[in-house]
C-alpha atoms as a PDB file:
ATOM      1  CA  UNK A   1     -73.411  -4.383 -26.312  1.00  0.00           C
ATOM      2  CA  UNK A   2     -70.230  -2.238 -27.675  1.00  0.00           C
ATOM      3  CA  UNK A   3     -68.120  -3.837 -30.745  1.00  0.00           C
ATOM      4  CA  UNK A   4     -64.628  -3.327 -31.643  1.00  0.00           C
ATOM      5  CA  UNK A   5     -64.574  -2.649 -35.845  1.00  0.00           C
ATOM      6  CA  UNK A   6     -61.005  -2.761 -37.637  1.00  0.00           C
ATOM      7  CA  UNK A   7     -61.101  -1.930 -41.007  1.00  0.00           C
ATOM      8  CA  UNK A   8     -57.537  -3.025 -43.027  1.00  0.00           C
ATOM      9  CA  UNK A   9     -57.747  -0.885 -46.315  1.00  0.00           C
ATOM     10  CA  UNK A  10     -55.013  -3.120 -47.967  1.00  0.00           C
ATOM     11  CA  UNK A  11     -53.252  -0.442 -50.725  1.00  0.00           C
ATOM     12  CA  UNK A  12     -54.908   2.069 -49.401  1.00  0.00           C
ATOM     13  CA  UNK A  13     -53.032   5.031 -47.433  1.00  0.00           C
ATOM     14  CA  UNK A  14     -54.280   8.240 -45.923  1.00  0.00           C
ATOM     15  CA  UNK A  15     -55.782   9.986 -49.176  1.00  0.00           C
ATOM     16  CA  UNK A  16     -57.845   7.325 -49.328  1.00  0.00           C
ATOM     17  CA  UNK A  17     -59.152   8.138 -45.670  1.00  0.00           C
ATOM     18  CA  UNK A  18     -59.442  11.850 -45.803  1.00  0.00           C
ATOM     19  CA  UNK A  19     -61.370  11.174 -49.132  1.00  0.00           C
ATOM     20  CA  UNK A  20     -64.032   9.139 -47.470  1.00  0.00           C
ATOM     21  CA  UNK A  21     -64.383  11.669 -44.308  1.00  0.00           C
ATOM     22  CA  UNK A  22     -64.782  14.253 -46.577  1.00  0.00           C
ATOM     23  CA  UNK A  23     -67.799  12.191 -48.575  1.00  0.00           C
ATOM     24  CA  UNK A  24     -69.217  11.166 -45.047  1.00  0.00           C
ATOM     25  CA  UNK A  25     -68.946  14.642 -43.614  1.00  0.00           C
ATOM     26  CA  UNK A  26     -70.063  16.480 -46.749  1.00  0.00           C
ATOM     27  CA  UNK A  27     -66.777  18.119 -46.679  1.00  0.00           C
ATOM     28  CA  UNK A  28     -67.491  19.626 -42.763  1.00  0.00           C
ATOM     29  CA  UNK A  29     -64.390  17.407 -41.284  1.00  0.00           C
ATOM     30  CA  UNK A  30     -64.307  14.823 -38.332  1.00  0.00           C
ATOM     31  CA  UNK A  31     -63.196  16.480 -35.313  1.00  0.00           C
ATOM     32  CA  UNK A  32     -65.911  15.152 -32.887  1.00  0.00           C
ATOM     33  CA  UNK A  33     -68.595  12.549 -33.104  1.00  0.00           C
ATOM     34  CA  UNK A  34     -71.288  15.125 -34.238  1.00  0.00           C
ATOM     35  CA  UNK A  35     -69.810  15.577 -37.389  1.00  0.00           C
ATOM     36  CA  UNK A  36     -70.658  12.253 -38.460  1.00  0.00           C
ATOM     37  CA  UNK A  37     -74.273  12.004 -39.836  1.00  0.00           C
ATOM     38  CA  UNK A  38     -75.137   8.554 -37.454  1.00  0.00           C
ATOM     39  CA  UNK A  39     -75.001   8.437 -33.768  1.00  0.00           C
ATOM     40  CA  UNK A  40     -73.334   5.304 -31.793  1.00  0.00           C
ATOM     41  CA  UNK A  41     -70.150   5.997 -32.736  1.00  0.00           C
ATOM     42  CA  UNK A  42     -67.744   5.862 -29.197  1.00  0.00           C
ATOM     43  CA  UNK A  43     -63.872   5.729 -30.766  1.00  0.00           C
ATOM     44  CA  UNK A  44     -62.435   6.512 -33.694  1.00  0.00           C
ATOM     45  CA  UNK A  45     -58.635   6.201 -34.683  1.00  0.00           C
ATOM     46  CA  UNK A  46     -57.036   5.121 -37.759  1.00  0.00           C
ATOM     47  CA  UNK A  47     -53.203   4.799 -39.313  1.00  0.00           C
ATOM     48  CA  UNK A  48     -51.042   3.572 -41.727  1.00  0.00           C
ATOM     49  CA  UNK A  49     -50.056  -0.094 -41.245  1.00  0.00           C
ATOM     50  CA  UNK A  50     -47.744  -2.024 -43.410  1.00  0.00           C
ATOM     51  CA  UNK A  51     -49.290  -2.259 -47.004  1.00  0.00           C
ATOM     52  CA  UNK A  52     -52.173   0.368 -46.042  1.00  0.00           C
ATOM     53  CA  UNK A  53     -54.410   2.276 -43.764  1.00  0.00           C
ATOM     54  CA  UNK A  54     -56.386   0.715 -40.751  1.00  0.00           C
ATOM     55  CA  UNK A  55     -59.062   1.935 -39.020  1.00  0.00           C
ATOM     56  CA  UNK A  56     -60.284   0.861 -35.815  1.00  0.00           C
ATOM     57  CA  UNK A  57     -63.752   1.977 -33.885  1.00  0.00           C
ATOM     58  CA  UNK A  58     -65.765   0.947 -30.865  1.00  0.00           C
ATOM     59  CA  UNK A  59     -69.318   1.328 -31.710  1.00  0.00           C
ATOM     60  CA  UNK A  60     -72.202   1.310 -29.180  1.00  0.00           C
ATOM     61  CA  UNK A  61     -73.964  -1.558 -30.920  1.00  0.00           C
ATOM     62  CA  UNK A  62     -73.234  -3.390 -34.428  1.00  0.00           C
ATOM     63  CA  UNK A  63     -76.921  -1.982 -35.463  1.00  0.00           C
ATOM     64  CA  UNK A  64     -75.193   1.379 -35.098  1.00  0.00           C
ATOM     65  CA  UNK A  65     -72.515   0.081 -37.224  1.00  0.00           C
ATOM     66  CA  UNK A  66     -74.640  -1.009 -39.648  1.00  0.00           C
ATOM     67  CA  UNK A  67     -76.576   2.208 -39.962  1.00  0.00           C
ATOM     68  CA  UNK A  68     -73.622   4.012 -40.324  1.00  0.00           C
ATOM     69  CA  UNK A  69     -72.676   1.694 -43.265  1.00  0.00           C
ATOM     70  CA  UNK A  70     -75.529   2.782 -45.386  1.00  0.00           C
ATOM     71  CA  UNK A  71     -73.383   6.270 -45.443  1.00  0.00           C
ATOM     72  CA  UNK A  72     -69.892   4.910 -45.668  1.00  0.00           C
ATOM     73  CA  UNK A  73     -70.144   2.182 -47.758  1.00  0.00           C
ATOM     74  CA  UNK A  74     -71.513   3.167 -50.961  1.00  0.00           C
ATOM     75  CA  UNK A  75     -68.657   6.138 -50.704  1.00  0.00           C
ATOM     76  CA  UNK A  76     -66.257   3.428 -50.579  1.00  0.00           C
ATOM     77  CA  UNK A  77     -67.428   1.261 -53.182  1.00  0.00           C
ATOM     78  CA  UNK A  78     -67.423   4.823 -55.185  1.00  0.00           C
ATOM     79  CA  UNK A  79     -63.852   4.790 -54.991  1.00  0.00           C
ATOM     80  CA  UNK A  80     -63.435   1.072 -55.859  1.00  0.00           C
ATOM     81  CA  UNK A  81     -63.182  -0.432 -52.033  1.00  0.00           C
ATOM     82  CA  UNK A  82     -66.138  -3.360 -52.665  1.00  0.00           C
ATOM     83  CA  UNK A  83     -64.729  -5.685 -50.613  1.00  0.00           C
ATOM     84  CA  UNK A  84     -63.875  -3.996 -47.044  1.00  0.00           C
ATOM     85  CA  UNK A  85     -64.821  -6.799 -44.243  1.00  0.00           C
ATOM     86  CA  UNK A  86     -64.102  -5.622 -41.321  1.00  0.00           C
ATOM     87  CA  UNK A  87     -63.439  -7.654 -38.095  1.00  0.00           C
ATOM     88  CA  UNK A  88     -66.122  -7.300 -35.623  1.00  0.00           C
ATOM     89  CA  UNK A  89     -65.662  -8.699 -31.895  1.00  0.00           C
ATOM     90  CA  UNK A  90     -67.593  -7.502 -28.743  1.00  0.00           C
ATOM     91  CA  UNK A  91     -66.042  -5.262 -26.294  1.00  0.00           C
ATOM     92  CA  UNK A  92     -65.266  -6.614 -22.723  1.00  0.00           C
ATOM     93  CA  UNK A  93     -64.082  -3.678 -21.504  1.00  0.00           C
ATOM     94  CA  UNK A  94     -64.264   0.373 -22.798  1.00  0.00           C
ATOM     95  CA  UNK A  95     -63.070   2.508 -20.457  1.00  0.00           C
ATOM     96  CA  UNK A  96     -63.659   6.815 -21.726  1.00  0.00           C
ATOM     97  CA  UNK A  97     -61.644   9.918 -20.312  1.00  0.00           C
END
Protein backbone atom coordinates (compact mmCIF):
# COMPACT_ATOMS: atom_id res chain seq x y z
CA UNK A 1 0.00 0.00 0.00
CA UNK A 2 1.40 3.73 -0.84
CA UNK A 3 2.31 6.10 2.32
CA UNK A 4 2.34 9.74 2.52
CA UNK A 5 5.98 10.78 4.47
CA UNK A 6 6.34 14.56 5.71
CA UNK A 7 9.45 15.32 7.03
CA UNK A 8 9.43 18.96 9.20
CA UNK A 9 13.26 19.83 9.42
CA UNK A 10 12.53 22.39 12.26
CA UNK A 11 15.71 25.14 11.79
CA UNK A 12 16.55 23.73 8.94
CA UNK A 13 16.18 25.67 5.43
CA UNK A 14 17.15 24.74 1.92
CA UNK A 15 21.08 24.28 2.41
CA UNK A 16 20.26 21.85 4.59
CA UNK A 17 18.23 19.98 1.73
CA UNK A 18 20.51 20.41 -1.18
CA UNK A 19 23.25 19.12 1.29
CA UNK A 20 21.54 15.85 1.87
CA UNK A 21 20.60 15.31 -2.04
CA UNK A 22 23.93 15.87 -2.79
CA UNK A 23 25.15 13.01 -0.02
CA UNK A 24 22.22 10.73 -1.32
CA UNK A 25 22.99 11.32 -4.96
CA UNK A 26 26.77 11.23 -4.61
CA UNK A 27 26.74 14.67 -5.89
CA UNK A 28 24.74 13.45 -9.44
CA UNK A 29 21.48 15.72 -8.46
CA UNK A 30 17.70 14.72 -8.12
CA UNK A 31 15.98 15.47 -11.22
CA UNK A 32 14.09 12.12 -11.65
CA UNK A 33 13.53 9.11 -9.49
CA UNK A 34 16.60 7.22 -10.96
CA UNK A 35 18.90 9.38 -9.42
CA UNK A 36 18.09 8.18 -6.13
CA UNK A 37 20.02 4.94 -5.21
CA UNK A 38 16.45 2.99 -3.86
CA UNK A 39 13.48 2.34 -5.95
CA UNK A 40 9.71 2.97 -4.55
CA UNK A 41 9.97 6.35 -4.47
CA UNK A 42 6.47 7.90 -6.40
CA UNK A 43 6.56 11.93 -5.27
CA UNK A 44 8.89 14.06 -4.13
CA UNK A 45 8.44 17.86 -3.20
CA UNK A 46 9.79 19.84 -0.47
CA UNK A 47 9.77 23.78 0.81
CA UNK A 48 10.36 26.14 3.28
CA UNK A 49 7.65 26.32 5.97
CA UNK A 50 7.61 28.64 8.86
CA UNK A 51 10.70 27.85 11.14
CA UNK A 52 12.23 25.36 8.39
CA UNK A 53 12.14 23.08 5.44
CA UNK A 54 9.46 20.28 4.87
CA UNK A 55 9.53 17.57 2.79
CA UNK A 56 6.76 15.54 1.73
CA UNK A 57 6.84 12.01 -0.40
CA UNK A 58 4.46 9.26 -1.41
CA UNK A 59 6.31 6.09 -1.30
CA UNK A 60 5.12 2.79 -2.86
CA UNK A 61 5.33 0.93 0.44
CA UNK A 62 6.83 2.03 4.01
CA UNK A 63 9.44 -1.05 3.40
CA UNK A 64 10.58 1.15 0.52
CA UNK A 65 10.77 3.93 2.89
CA UNK A 66 12.63 2.19 5.15
CA UNK A 67 15.22 0.98 2.70
CA UNK A 68 15.71 4.22 1.53
CA UNK A 69 16.43 5.32 5.17
CA UNK A 70 19.48 3.21 5.48
CA UNK A 71 20.90 5.92 2.75
CA UNK A 72 19.35 9.07 4.07
CA UNK A 73 19.51 8.77 7.50
CA UNK A 74 22.93 8.29 8.57
CA UNK A 75 23.63 11.52 6.09
CA UNK A 76 21.34 13.31 8.26
CA UNK A 77 22.47 12.33 11.52
CA UNK A 78 26.04 13.40 9.84
CA UNK A 79 24.89 16.78 9.84
CA UNK A 80 23.35 16.69 13.36
CA UNK A 81 19.46 15.87 12.31
CA UNK A 82 19.11 12.63 14.97
CA UNK A 83 15.81 13.13 15.66
CA UNK A 84 13.75 13.52 12.20
CA UNK A 85 10.25 11.53 12.78
CA UNK A 86 8.44 11.83 10.12
CA UNK A 87 4.60 11.43 9.86
CA UNK A 88 3.61 8.40 8.04
CA UNK A 89 -0.21 7.82 6.97
CA UNK A 90 -1.46 5.53 4.10
CA UNK A 91 -2.53 6.92 0.88
CA UNK A 92 -6.29 6.68 -0.13
CA UNK A 93 -5.90 8.10 -3.19
CA UNK A 94 -2.56 8.93 -5.69
CA UNK A 95 -3.50 9.98 -8.76
CA UNK A 96 0.08 10.46 -11.49
CA UNK A 97 0.17 12.67 -14.78
Amino acid sequence: MAIIVTFDLPGAGQDLYDTVIDRVTQGQGFTRFADLPNPGLLSHAAGPVDGGFRVTEIWESEEALAHHAQTFAPVLAALGHTDLKPTIIPAHHYVTR
